[in-house]
C-alpha atoms as a PDB file:
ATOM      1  CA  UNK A   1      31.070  67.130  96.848  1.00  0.00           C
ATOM      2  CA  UNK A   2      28.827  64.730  94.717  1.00  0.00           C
ATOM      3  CA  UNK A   3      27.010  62.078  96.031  1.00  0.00           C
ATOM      4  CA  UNK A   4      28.611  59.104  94.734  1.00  0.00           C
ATOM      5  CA  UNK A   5      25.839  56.395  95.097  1.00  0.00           C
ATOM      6  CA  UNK A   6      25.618  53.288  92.553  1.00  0.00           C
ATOM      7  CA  UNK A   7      22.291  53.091  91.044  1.00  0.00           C
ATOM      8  CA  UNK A   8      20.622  49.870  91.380  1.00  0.00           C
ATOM      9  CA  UNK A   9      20.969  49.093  87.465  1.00  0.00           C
ATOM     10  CA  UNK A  10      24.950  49.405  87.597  1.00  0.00           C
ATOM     11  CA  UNK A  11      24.829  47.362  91.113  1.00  0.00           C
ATOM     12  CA  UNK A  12      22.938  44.486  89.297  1.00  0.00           C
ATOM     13  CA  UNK A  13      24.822  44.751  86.794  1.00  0.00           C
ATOM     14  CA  UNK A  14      28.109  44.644  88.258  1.00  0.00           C
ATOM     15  CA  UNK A  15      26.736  41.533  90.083  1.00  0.00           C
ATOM     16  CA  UNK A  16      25.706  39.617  86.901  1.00  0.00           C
ATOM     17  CA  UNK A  17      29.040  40.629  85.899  1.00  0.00           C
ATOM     18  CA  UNK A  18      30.776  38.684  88.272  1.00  0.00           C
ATOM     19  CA  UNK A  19      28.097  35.889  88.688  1.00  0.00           C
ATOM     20  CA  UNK A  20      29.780  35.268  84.969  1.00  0.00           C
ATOM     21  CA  UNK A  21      32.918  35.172  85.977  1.00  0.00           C
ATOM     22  CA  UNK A  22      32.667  32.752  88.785  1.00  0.00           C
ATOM     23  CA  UNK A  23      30.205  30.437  87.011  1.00  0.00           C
ATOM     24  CA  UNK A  24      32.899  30.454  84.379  1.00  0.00           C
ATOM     25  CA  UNK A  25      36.201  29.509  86.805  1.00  0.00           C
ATOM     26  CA  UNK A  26      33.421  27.420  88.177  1.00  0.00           C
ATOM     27  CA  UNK A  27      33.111  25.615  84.980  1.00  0.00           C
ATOM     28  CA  UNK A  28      36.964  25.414  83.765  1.00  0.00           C
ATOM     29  CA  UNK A  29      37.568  23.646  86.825  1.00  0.00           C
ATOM     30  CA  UNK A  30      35.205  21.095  86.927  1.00  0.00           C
ATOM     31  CA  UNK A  31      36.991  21.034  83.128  1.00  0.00           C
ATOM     32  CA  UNK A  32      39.958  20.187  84.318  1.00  0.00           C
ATOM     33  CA  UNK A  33      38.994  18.188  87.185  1.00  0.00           C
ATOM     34  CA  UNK A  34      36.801  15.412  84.847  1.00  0.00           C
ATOM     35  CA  UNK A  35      39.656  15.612  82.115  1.00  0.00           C
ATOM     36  CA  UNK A  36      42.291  14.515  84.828  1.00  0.00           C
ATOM     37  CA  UNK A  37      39.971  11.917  85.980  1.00  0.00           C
ATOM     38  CA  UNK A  38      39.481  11.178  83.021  1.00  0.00           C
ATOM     39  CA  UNK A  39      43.223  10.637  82.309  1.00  0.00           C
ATOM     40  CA  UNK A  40      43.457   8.706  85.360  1.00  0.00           C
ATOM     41  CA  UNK A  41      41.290   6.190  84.548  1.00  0.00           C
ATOM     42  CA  UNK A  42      42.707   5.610  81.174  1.00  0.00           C
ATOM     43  CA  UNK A  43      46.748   4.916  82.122  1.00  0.00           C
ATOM     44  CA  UNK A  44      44.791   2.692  85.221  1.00  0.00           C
ATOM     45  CA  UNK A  45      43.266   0.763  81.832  1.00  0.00           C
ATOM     46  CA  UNK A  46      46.218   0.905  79.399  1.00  0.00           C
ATOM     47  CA  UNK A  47      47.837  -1.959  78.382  1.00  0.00           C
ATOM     48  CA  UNK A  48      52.040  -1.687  77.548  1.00  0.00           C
ATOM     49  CA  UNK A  49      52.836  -4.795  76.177  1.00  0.00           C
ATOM     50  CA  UNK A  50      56.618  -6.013  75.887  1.00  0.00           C
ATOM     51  CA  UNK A  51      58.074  -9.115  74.002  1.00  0.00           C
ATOM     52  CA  UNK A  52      61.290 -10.893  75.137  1.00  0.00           C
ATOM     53  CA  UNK A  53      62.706 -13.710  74.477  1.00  0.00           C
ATOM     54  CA  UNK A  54      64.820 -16.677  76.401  1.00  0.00           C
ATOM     55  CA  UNK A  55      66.636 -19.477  76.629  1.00  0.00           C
ATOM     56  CA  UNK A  56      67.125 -20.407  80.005  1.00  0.00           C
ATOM     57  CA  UNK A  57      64.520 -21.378  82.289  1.00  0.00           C
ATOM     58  CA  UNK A  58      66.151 -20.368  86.020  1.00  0.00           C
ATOM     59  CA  UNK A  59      62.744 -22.740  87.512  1.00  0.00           C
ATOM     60  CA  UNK A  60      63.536 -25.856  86.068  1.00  0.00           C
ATOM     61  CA  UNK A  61      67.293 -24.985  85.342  1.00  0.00           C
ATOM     62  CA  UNK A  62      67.235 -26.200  81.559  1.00  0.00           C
ATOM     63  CA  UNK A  63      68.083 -24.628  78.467  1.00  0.00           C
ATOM     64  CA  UNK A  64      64.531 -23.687  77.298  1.00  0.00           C
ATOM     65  CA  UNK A  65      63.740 -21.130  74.591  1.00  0.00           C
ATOM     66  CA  UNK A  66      61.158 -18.836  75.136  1.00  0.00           C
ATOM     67  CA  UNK A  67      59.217 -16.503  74.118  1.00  0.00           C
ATOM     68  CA  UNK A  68      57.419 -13.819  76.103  1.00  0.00           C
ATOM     69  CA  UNK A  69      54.475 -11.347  75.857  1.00  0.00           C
ATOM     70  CA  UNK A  70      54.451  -9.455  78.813  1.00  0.00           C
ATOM     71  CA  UNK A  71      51.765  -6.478  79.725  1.00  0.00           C
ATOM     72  CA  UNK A  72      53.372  -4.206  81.856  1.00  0.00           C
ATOM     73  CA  UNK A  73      50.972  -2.283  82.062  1.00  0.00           C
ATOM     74  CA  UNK A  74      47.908  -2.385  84.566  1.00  0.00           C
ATOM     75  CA  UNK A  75      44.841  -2.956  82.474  1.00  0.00           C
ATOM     76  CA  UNK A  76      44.093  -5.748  80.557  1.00  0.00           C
ATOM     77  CA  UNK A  77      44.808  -5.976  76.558  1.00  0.00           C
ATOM     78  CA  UNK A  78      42.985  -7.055  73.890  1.00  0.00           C
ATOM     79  CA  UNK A  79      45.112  -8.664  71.347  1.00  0.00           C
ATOM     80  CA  UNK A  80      43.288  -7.852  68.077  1.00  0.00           C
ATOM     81  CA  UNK A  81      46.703  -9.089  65.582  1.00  0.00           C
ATOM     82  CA  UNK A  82      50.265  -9.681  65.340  1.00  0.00           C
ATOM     83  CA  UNK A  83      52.754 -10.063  63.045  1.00  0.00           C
ATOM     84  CA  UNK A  84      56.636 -11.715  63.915  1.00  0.00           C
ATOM     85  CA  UNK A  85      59.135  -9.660  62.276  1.00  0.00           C
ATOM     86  CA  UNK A  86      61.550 -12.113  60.697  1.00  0.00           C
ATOM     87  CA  UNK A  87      64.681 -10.231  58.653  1.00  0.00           C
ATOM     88  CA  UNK A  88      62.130  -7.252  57.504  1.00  0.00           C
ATOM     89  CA  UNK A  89      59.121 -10.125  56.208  1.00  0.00           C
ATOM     90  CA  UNK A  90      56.384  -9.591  58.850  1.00  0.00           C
ATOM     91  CA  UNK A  91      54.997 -13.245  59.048  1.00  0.00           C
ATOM     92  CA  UNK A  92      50.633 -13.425  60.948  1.00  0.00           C
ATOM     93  CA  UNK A  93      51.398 -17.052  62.121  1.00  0.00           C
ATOM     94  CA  UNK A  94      54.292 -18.580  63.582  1.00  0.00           C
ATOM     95  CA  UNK A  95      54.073 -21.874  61.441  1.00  0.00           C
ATOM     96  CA  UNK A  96      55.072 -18.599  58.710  1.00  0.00           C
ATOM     97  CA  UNK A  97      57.428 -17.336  60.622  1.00  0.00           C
ATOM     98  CA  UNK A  98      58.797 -21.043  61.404  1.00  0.00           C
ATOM     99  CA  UNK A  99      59.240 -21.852  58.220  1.00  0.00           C
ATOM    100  CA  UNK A 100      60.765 -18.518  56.845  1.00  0.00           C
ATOM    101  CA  UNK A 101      63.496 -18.509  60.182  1.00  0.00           C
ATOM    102  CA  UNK A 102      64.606 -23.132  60.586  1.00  0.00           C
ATOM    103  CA  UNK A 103      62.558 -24.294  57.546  1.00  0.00           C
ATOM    104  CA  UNK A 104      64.706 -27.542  57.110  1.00  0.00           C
ATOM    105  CA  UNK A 105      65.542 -27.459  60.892  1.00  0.00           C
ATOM    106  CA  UNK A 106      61.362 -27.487  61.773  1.00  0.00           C
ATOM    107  CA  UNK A 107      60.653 -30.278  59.240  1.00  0.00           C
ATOM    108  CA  UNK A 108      63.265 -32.555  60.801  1.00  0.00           C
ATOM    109  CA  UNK A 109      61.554 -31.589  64.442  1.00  0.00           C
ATOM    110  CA  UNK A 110      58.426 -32.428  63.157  1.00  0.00           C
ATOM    111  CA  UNK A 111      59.724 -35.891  61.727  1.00  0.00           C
ATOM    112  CA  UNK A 112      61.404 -36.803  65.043  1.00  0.00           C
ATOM    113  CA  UNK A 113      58.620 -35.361  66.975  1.00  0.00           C
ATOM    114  CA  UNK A 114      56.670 -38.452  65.310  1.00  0.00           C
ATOM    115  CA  UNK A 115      59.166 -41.407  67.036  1.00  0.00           C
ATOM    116  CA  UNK A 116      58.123 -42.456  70.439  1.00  0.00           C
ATOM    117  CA  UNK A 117      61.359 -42.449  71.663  1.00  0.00           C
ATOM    118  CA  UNK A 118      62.383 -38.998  71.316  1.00  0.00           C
ATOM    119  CA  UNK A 119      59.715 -36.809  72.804  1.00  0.00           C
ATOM    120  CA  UNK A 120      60.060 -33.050  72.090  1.00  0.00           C
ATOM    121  CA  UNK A 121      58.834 -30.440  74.366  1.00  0.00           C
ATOM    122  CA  UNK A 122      57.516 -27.797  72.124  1.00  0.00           C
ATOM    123  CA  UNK A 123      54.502 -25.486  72.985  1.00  0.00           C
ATOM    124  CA  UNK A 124      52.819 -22.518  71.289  1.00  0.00           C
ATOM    125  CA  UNK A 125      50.184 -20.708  72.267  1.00  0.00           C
ATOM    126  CA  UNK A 126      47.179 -18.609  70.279  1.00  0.00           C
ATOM    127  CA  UNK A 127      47.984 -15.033  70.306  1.00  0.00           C
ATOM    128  CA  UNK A 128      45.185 -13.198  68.494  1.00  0.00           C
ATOM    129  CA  UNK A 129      41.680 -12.284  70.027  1.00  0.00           C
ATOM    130  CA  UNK A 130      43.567 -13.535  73.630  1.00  0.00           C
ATOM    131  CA  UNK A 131      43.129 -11.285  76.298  1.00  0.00           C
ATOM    132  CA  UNK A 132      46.751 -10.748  78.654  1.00  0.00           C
ATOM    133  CA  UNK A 133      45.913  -9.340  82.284  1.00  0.00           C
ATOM    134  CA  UNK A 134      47.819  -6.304  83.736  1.00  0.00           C
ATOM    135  CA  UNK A 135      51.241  -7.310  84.533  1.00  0.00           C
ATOM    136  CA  UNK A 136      51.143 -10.968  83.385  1.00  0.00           C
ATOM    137  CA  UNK A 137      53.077 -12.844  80.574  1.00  0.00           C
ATOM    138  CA  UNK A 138      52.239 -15.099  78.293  1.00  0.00           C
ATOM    139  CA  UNK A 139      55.042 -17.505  76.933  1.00  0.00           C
ATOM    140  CA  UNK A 140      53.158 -18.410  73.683  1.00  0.00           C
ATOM    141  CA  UNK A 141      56.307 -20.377  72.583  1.00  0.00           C
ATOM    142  CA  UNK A 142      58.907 -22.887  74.764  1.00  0.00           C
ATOM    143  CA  UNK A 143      60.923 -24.813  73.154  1.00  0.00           C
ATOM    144  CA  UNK A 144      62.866 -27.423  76.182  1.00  0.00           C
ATOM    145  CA  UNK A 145      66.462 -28.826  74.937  1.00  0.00           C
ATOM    146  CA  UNK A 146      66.407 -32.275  73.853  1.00  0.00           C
ATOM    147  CA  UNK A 147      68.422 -34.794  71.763  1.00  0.00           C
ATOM    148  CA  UNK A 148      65.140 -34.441  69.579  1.00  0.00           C
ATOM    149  CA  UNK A 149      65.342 -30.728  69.193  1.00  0.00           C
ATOM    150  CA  UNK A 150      68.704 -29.868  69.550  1.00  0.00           C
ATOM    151  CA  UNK A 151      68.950 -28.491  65.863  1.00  0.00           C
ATOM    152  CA  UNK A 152      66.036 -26.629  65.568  1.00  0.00           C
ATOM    153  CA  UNK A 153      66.673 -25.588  69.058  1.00  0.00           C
ATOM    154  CA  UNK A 154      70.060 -24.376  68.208  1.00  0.00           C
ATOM    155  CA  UNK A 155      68.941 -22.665  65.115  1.00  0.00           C
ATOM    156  CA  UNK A 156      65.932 -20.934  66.653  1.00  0.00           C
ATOM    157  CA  UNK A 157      68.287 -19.843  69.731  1.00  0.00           C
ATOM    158  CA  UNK A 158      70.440 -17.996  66.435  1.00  0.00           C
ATOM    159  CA  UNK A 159      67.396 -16.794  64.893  1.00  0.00           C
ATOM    160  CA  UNK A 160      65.602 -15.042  68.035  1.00  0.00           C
ATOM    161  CA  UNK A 161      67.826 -12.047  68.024  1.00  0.00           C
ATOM    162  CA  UNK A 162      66.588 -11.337  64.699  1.00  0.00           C
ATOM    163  CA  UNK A 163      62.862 -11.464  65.380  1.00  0.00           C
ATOM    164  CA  UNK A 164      60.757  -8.255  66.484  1.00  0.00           C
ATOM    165  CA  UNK A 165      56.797  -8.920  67.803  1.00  0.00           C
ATOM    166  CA  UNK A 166      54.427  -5.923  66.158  1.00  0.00           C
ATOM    167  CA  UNK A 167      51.233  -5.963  67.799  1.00  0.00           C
ATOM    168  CA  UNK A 168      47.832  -4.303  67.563  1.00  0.00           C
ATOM    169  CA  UNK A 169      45.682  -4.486  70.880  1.00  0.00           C
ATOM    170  CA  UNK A 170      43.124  -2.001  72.399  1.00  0.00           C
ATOM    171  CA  UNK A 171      42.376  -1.503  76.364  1.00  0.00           C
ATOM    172  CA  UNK A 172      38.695  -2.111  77.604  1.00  0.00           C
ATOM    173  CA  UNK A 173      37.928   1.420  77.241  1.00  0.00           C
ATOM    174  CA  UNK A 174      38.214   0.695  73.393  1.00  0.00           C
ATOM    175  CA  UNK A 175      41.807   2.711  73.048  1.00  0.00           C
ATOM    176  CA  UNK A 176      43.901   0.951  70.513  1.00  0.00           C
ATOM    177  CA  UNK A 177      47.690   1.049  70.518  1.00  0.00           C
ATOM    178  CA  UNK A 178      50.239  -0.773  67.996  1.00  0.00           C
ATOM    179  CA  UNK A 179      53.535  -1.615  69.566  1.00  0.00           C
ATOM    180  CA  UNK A 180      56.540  -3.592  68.548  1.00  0.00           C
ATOM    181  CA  UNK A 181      59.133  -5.259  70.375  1.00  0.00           C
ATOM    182  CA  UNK A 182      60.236  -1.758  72.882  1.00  0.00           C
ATOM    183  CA  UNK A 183      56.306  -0.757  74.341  1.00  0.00           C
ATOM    184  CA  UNK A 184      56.472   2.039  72.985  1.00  0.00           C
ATOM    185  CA  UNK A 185      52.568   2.156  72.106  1.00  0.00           C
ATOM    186  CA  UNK A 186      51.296   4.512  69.290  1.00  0.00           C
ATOM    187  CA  UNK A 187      47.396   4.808  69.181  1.00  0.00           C
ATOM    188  CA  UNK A 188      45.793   3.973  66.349  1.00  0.00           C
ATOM    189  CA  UNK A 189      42.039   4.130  65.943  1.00  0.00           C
ATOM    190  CA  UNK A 190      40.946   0.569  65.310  1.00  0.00           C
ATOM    191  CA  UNK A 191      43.087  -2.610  64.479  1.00  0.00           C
ATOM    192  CA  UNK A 192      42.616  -3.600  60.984  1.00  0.00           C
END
């Protein structure tokens, strides 16, 4: 019978061998490790913002019309633009998007706004370059019921169904997502 002995050139190189093979598992998993921290970090940063709207308030228990920007999500967003969606017209300001929805009923609001003794509670708030925290709202319009605003009031409360919110806003990491109305967010690169 033969002497079956492994030189020492087929022993090293059986070694480096599978020195290559373990650096290489070695390597894919600290892949996949980093990628899924990776991953974890960015859904703890992304945004999911959600519009609604109201016209109740169940605090003050008044007819109140409002309307809602709520991130759902955990990390803050960065609201880079927005458009309100009124009967397929996107509109970047809601004095546009007033106008286009209670034209006549908005002028008369903002005539009777002007007499002392009808006082209208109407509020809007800036929406683009804000910043919304993880799960917080922003009501960046409330409209309270009043003797002063009861048409526009009534005619906005119509007019809500038919309004959608599109939004472009990135994360702090710098991911940008456009949503509208759902949040369903699709990334984008940048926000125009």
């Amino acid at each position: 019978m033969k002497d079956r002995k492994i030189s020492s050139e087929k022993l090293n190189f059986i070694i480096a061998v599978c020195a290559i093979f373990i650096s290489a598992a070695s390597f894919y998993a600290t892949y996949l490790q980093a990628d899924a921290a990776n991953k974890q970090v960015k859904a703890m940063n992304m945004p999911l913002l959600q519009f609604s709207t109201g016209n109740w308030n169940s605090e003050l228990k008044k007819r109140q019309i409002t309307f809602t920007l709520r991130n759902a999500g955990l990390g803050a967003a960065i609201i880079k633009n927005f458009n309100l969606i009124y009967e397929h017209e996107k509109y970047n300001s809601l004095a546009g998007y007033l106008h286009a929805c209670c034209e006549k009923e908005f002028i008369e609001l903002k005539k009777t706004s002007k007499l002392e003794s009808k006082k209208v509670a109407f509020t809007s708030a800036v929406l683009k370059n804000s910043i919304l925290a993880g799960q917080s709202n922003n009501e960046f319009v409330t409209l309270g019921f009043s003797d002063g605003s009861k048409n526009f009031w009534n005619k906005l409360n119509d007019e809500r169904w038919k309004t959608q919110l599109e939004l472009c806003y990135c994360s702090l990491l710098d991911d940008c997502y456009i949503t509208r109305e759902n949040g369903i967010a699709k990334p984008v690169e940048q926000c125009d």
